[in-house]
Protein backbone atom coordinates (compact mmCIF):
# COMPACT_ATOMS: atom_id res chain seq x y z
CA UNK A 1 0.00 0.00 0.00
CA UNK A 2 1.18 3.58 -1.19
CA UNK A 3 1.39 6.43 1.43
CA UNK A 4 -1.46 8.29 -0.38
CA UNK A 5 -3.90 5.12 0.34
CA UNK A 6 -1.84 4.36 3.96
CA UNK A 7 -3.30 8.19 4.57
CA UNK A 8 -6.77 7.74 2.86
CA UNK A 9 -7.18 4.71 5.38
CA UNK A 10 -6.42 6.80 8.09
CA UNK A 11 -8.81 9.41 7.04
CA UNK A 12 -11.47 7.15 6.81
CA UNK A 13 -10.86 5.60 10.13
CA UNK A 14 -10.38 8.81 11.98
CA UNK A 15 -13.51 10.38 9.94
CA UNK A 16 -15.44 7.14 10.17
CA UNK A 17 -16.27 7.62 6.65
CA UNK A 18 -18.56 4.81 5.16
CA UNK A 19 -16.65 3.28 2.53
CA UNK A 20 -17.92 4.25 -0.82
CA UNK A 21 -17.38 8.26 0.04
CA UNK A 22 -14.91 9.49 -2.62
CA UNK A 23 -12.25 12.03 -1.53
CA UNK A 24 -10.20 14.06 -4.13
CA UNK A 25 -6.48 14.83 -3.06
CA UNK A 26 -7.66 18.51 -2.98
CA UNK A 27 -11.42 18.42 -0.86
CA UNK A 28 -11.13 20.07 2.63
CA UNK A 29 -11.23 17.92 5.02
CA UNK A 30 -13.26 20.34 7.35
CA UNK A 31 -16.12 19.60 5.01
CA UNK A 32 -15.94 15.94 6.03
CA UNK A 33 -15.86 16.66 9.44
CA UNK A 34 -12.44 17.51 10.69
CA UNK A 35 -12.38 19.42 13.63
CA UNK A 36 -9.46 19.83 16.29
CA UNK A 37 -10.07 16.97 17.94
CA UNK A 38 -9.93 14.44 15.33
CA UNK A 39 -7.11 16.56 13.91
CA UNK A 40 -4.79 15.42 16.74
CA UNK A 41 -5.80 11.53 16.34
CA UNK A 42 -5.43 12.43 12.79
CA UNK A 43 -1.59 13.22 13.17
CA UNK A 44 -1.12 10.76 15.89
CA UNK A 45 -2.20 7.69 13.84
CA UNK A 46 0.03 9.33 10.95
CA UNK A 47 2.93 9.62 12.99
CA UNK A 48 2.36 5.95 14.17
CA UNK A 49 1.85 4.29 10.70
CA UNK A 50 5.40 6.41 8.65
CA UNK A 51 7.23 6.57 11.72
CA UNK A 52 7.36 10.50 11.67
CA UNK A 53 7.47 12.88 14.41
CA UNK A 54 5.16 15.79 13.22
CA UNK A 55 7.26 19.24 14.49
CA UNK A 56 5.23 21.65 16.76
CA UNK A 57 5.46 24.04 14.29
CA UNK A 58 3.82 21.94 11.67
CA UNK A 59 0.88 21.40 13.93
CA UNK A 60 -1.76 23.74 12.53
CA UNK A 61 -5.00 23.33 10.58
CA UNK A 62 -3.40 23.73 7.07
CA UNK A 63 -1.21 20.68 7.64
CA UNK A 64 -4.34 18.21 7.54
CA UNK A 65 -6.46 20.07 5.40
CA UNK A 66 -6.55 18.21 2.07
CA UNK A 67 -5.10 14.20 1.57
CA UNK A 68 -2.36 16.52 -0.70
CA UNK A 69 -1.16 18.90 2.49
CA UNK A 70 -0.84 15.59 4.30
CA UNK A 71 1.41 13.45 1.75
CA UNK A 72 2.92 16.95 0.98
CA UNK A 73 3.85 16.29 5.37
CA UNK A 74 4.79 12.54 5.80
CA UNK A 75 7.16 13.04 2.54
CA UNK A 76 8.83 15.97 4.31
CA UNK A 77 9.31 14.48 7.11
CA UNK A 78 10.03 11.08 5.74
CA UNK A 79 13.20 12.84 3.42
CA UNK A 80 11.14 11.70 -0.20
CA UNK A 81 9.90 13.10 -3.51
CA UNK A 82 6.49 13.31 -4.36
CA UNK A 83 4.83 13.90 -7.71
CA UNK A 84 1.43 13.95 -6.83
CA UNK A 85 -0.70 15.73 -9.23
CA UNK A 86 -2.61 18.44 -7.01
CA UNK A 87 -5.35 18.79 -9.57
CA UNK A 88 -6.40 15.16 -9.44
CA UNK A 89 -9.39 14.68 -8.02
């Protein structure tokens, strides 16, 4: 499993999405129903599935706010290229 699919299954979980909502790499993730509090499991379960420690300063709204901010963050922080179309929806 890729990291964007690792982080869509995350999403989902932390979400609790049913499983046949569709989520383009740009949609806010505030429309879905992320708030601060799921925002913290959010980056907690990311951090525990790449093996990433998410700086302080990096923990802010925009970081989580579309799938593409987020593998955009784990690719960062995990030293890799991406080259993730950001108009793919």
């Amino acid at each position: 499993m890729g990291i964007k699919e690792n982080i869509e299954k995350i999403i989902w979980n932390v979400l609790e999405l049913a499983k046949d909502k569709k989520l383009g790499i740009n949609d806010a993730l505030e429309e879905f129903g992320l708030d601060s509090l799921n925002s913290i499991q959010l980056i907690v379960q990311l951090e525990e599935t790449f093996n990433v420690i998410v700086p302080e300063n990096m923990l802010n709204k925009e970081t989580v706010s579309t799938i593409y901010n987020i593998i955009q963050l784990i690719t960062e922080m995990k030293g890799m290229q991406t080259n993730y179309d950001i108009t793919n929806k």
